[in-house]
PDB file of N, CA and C in Angstrom:
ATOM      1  N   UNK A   1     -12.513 -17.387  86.065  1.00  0.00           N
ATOM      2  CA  UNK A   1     -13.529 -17.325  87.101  1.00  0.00           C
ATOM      3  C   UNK A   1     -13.204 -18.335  88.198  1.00  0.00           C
ATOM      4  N   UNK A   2     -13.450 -18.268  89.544  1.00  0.00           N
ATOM      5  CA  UNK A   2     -13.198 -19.187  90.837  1.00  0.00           C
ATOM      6  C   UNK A   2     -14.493 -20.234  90.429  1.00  0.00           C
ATOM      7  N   UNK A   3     -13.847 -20.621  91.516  1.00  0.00           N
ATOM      8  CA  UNK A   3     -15.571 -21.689  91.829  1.00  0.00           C
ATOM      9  C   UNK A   3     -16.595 -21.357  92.242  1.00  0.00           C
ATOM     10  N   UNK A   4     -16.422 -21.051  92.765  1.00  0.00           N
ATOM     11  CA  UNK A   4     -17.610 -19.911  93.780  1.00  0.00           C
ATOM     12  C   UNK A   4     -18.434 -18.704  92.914  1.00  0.00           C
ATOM     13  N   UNK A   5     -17.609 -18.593  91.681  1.00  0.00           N
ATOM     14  CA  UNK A   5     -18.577 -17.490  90.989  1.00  0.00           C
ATOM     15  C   UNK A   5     -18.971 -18.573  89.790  1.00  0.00           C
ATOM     16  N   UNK A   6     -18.871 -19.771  89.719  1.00  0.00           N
ATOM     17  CA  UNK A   6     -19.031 -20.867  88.182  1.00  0.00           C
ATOM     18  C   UNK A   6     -20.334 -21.028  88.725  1.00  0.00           C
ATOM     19  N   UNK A   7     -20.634 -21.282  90.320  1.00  0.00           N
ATOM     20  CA  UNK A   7     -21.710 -22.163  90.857  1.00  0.00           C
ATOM     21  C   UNK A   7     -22.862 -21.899  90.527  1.00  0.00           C
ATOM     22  N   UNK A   8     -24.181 -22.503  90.051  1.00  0.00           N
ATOM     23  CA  UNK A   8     -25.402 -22.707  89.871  1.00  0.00           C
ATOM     24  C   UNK A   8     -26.548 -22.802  91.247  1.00  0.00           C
ATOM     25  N   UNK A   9     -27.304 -21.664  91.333  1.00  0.00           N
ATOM     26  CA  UNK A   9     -27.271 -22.029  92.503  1.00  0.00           C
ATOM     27  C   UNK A   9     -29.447 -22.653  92.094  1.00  0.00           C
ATOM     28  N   UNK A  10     -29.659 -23.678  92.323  1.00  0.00           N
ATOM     29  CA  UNK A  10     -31.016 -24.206  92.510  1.00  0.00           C
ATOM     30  C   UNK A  10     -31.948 -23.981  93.226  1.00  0.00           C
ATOM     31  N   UNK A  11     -33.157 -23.487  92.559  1.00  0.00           N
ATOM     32  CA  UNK A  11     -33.822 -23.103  94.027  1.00  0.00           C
ATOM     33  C   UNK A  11     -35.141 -23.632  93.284  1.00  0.00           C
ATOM     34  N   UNK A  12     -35.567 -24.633  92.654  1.00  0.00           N
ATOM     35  CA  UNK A  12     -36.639 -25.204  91.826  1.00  0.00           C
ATOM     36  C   UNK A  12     -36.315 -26.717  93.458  1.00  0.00           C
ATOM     37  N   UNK A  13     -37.879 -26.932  93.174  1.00  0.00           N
ATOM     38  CA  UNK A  13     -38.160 -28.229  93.981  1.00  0.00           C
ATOM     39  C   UNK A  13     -37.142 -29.769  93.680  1.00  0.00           C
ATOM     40  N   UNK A  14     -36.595 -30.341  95.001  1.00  0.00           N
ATOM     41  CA  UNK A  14     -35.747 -31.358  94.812  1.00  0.00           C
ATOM     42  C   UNK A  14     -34.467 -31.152  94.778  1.00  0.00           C
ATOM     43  N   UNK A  15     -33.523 -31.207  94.382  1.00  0.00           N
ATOM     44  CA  UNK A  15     -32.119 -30.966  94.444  1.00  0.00           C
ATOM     45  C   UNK A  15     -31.964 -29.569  94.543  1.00  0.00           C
ATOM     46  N   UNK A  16     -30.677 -29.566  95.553  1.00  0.00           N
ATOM     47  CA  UNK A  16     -30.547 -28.154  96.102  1.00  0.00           C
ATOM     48  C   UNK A  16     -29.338 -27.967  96.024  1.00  0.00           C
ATOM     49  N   UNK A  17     -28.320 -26.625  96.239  1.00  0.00           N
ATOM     50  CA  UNK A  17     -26.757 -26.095  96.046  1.00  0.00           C
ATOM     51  C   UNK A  17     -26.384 -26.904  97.556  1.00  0.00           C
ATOM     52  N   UNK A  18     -25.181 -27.350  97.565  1.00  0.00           N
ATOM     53  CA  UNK A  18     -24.373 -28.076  98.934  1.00  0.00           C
ATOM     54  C   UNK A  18     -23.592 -26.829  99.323  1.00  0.00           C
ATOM     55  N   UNK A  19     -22.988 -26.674 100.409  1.00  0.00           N
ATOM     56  CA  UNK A  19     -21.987 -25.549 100.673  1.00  0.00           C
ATOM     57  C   UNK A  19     -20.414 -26.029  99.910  1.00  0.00           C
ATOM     58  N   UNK A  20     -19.890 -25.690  99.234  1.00  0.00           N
ATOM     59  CA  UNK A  20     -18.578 -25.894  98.555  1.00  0.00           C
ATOM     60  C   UNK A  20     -17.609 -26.506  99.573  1.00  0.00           C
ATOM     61  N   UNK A  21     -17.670 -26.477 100.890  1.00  0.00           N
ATOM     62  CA  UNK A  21     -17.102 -27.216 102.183  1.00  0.00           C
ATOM     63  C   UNK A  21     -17.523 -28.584 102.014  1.00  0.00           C
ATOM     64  N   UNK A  22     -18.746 -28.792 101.676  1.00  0.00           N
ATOM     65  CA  UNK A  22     -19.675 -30.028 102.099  1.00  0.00           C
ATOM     66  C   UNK A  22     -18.932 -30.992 100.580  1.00  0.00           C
ATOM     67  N   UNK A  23     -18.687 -30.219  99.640  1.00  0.00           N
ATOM     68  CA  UNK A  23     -18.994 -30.814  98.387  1.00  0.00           C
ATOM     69  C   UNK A  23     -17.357 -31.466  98.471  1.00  0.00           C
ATOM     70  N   UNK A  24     -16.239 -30.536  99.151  1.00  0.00           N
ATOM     71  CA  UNK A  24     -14.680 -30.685  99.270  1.00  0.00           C
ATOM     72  C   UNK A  24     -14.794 -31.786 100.294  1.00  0.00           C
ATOM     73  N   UNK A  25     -15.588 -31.952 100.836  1.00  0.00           N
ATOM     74  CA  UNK A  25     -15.508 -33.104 102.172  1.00  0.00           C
ATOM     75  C   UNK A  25     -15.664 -34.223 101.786  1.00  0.00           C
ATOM     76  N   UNK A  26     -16.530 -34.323 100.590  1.00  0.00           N
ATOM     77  CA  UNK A  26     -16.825 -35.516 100.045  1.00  0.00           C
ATOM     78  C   UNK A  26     -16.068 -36.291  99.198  1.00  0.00           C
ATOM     79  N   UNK A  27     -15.656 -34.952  98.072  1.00  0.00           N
ATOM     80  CA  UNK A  27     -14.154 -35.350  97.282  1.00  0.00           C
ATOM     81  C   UNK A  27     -13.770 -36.095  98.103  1.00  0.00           C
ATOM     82  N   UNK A  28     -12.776 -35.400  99.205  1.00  0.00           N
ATOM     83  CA  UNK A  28     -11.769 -36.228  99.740  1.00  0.00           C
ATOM     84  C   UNK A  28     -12.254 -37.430 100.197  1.00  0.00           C
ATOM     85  N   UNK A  29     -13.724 -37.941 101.392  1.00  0.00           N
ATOM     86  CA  UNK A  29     -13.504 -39.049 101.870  1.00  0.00           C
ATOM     87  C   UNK A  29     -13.913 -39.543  99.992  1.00  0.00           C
ATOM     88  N   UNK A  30     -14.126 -39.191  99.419  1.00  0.00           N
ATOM     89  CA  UNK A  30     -13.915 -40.332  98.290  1.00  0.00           C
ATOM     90  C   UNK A  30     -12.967 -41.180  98.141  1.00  0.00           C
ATOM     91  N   UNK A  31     -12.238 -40.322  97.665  1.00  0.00           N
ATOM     92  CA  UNK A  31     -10.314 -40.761  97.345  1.00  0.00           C
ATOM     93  C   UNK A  31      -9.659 -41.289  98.702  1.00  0.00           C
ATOM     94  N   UNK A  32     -10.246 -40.771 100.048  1.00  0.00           N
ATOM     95  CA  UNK A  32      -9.280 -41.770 101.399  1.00  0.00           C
ATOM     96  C   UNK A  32      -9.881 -41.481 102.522  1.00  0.00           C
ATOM     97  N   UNK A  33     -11.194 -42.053 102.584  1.00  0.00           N
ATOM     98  CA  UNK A  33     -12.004 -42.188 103.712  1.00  0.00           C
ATOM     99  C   UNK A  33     -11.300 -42.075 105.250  1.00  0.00           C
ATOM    100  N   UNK A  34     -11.148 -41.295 105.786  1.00  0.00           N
ATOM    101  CA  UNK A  34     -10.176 -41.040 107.165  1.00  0.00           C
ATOM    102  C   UNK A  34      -9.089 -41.930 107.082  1.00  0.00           C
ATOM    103  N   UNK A  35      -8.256 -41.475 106.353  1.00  0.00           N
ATOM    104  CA  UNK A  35      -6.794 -42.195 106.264  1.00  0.00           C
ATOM    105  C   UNK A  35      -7.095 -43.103 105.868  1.00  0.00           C
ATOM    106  N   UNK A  36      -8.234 -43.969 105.763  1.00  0.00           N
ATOM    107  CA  UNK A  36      -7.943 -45.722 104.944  1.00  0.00           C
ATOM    108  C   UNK A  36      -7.393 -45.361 104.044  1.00  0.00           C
ATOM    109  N   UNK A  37      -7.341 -45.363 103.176  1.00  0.00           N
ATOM    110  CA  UNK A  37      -6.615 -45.122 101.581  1.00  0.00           C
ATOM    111  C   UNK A  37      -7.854 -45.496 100.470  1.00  0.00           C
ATOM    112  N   UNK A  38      -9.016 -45.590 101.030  1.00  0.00           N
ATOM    113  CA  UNK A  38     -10.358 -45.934  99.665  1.00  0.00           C
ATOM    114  C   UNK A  38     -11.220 -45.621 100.051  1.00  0.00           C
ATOM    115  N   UNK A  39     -12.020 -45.620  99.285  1.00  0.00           N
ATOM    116  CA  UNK A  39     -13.438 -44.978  99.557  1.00  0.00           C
ATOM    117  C   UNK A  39     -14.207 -46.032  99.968  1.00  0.00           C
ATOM    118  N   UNK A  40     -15.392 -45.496 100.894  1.00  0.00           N
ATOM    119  CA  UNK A  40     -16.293 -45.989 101.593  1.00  0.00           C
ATOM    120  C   UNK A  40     -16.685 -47.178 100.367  1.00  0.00           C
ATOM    121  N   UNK A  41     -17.379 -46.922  98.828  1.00  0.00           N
ATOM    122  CA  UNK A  41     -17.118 -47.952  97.893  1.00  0.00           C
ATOM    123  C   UNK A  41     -16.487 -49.360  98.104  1.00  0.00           C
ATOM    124  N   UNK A  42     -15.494 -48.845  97.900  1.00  0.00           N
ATOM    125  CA  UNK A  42     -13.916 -49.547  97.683  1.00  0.00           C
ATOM    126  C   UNK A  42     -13.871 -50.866  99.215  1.00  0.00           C
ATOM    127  N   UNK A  43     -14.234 -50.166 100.289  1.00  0.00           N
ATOM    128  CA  UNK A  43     -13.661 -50.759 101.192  1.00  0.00           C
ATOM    129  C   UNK A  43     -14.494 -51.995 101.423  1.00  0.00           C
ATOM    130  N   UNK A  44     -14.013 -53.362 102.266  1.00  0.00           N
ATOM    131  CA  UNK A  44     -15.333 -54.338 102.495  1.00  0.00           C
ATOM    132  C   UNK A  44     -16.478 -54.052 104.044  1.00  0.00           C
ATOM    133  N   UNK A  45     -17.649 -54.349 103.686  1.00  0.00           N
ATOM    134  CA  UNK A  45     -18.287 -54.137 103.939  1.00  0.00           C
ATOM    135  C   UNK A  45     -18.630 -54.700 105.640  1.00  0.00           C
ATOM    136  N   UNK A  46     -17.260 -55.483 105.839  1.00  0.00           N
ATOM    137  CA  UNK A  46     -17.090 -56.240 107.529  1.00  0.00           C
ATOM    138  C   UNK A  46     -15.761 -55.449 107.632  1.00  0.00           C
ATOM    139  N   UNK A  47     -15.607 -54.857 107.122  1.00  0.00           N
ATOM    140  CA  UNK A  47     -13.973 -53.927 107.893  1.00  0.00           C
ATOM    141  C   UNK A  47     -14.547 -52.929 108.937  1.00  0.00           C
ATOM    142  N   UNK A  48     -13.742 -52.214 110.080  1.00  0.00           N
ATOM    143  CA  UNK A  48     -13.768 -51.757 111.057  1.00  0.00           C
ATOM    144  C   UNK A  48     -14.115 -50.818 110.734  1.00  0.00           C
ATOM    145  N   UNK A  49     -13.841 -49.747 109.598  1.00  0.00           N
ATOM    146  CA  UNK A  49     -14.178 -48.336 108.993  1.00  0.00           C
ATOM    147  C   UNK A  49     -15.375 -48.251 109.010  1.00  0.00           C
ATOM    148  N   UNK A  50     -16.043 -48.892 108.049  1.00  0.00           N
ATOM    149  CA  UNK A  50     -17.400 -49.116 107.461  1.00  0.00           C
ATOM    150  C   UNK A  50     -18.559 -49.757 108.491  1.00  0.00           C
ATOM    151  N   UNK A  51     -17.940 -50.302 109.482  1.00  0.00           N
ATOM    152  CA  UNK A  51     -18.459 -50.853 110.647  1.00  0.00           C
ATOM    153  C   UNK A  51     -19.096 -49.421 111.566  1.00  0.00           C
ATOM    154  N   UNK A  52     -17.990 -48.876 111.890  1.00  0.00           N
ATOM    155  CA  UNK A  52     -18.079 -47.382 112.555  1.00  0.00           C
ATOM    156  C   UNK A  52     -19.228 -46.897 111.529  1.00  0.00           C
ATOM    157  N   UNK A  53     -19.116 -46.684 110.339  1.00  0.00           N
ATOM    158  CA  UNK A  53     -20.167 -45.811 109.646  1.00  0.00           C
ATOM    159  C   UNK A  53     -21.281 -46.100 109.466  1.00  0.00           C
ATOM    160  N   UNK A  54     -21.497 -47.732 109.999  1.00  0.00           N
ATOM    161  CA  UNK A  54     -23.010 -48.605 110.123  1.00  0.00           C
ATOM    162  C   UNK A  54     -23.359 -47.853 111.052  1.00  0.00           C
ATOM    163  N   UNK A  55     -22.943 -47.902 112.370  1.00  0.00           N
ATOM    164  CA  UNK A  55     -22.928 -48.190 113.945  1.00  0.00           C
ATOM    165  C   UNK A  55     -23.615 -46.778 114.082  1.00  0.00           C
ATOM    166  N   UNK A  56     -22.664 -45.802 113.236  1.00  0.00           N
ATOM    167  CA  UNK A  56     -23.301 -43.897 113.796  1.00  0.00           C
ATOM    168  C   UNK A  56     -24.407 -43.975 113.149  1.00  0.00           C
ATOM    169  N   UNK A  57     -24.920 -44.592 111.610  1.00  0.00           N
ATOM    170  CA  UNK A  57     -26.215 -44.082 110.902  1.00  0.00           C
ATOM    171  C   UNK A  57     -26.897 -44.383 111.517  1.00  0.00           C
ATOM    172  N   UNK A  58     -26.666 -45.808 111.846  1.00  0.00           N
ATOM    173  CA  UNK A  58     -28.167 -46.441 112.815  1.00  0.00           C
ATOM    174  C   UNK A  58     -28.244 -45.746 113.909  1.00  0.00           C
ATOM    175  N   UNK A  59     -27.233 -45.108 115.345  1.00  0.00           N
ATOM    176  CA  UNK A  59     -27.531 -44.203 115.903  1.00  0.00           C
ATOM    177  C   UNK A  59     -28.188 -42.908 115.729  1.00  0.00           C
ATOM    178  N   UNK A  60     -27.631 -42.283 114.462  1.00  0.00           N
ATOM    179  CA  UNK A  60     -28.516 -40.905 114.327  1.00  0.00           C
ATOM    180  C   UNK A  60     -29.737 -40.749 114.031  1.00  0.00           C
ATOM    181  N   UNK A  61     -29.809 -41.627 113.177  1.00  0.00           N
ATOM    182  CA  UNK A  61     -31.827 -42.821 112.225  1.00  0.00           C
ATOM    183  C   UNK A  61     -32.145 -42.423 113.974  1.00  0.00           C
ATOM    184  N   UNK A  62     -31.717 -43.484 114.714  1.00  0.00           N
ATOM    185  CA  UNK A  62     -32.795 -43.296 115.566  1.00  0.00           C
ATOM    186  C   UNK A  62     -33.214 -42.493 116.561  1.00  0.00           C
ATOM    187  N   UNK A  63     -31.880 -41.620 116.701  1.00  0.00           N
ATOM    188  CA  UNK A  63     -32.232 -40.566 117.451  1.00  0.00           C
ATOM    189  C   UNK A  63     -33.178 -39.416 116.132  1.00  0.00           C
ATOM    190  N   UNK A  64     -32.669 -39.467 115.305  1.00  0.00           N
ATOM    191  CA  UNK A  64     -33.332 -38.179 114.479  1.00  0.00           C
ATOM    192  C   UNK A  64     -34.666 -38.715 114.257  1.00  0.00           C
ATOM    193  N   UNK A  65     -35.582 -40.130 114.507  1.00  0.00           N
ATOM    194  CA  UNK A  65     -37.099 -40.414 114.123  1.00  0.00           C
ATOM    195  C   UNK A  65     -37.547 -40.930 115.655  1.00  0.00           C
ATOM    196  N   UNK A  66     -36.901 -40.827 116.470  1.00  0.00           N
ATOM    197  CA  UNK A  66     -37.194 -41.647 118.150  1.00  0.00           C
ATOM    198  C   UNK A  66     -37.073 -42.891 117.996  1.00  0.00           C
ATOM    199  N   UNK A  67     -36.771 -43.809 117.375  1.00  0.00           N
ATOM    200  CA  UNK A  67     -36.844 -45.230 117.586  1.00  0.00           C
ATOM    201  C   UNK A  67     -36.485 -45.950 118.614  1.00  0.00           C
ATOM    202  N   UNK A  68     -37.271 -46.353 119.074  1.00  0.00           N
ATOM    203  CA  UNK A  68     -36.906 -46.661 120.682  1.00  0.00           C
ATOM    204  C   UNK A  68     -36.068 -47.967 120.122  1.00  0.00           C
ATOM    205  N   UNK A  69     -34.929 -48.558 121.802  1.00  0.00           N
ATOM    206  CA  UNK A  69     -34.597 -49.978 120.996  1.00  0.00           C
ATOM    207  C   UNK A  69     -34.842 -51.098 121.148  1.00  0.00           C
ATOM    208  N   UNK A  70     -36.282 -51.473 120.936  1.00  0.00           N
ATOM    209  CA  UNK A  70     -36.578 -52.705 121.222  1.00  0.00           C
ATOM    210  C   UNK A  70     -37.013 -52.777 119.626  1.00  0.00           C
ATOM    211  N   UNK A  71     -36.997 -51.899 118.552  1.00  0.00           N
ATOM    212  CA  UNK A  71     -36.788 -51.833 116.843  1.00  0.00           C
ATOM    213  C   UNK A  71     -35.793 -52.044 117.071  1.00  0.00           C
ATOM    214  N   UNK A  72     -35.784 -53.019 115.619  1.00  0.00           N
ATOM    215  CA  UNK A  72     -34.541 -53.522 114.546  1.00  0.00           C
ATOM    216  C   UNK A  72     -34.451 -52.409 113.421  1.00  0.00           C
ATOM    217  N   UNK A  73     -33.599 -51.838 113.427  1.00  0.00           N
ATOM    218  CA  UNK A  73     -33.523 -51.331 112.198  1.00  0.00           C
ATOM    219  C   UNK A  73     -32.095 -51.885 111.231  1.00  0.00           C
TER     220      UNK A  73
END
């Protein structure tokens, strides 16, 4: 059987099926987060990578709830 016919698909409240794209995207940045060679985990937490991945959440947080910026988030 493929993968695609193994899959479980959830439809009860709370956890839900990911698209098999979403789930392969993750594998990988596991094992080598855009070419670093480690995972978001792995890497320290003042490196330039992980810096970038502060910098966008806090951008999207506040565009996706309005937070104007005179909040700290």
């Amino acid at each position: 059987m493929s993968l695609l016919s193994d899959r479980v698909f959830n439809f009860s409240a709370g956890p839900s099926t990911l698209p098999v794209e979403v789930l392969e995207q993750a594998r990988d940045d596991l094992l080598n987060y855009k070419g670093t060679g480690m995972s978001v985990m792995e890497m320290s937490h003042r490196s330039k990578a992980f810096d970038e991945i502060i910098t966008s959440a806090e951008a999207h947080f506040r565009e996706l709830l309005h937070v104007p910026s005179n909040y700290r988030v």
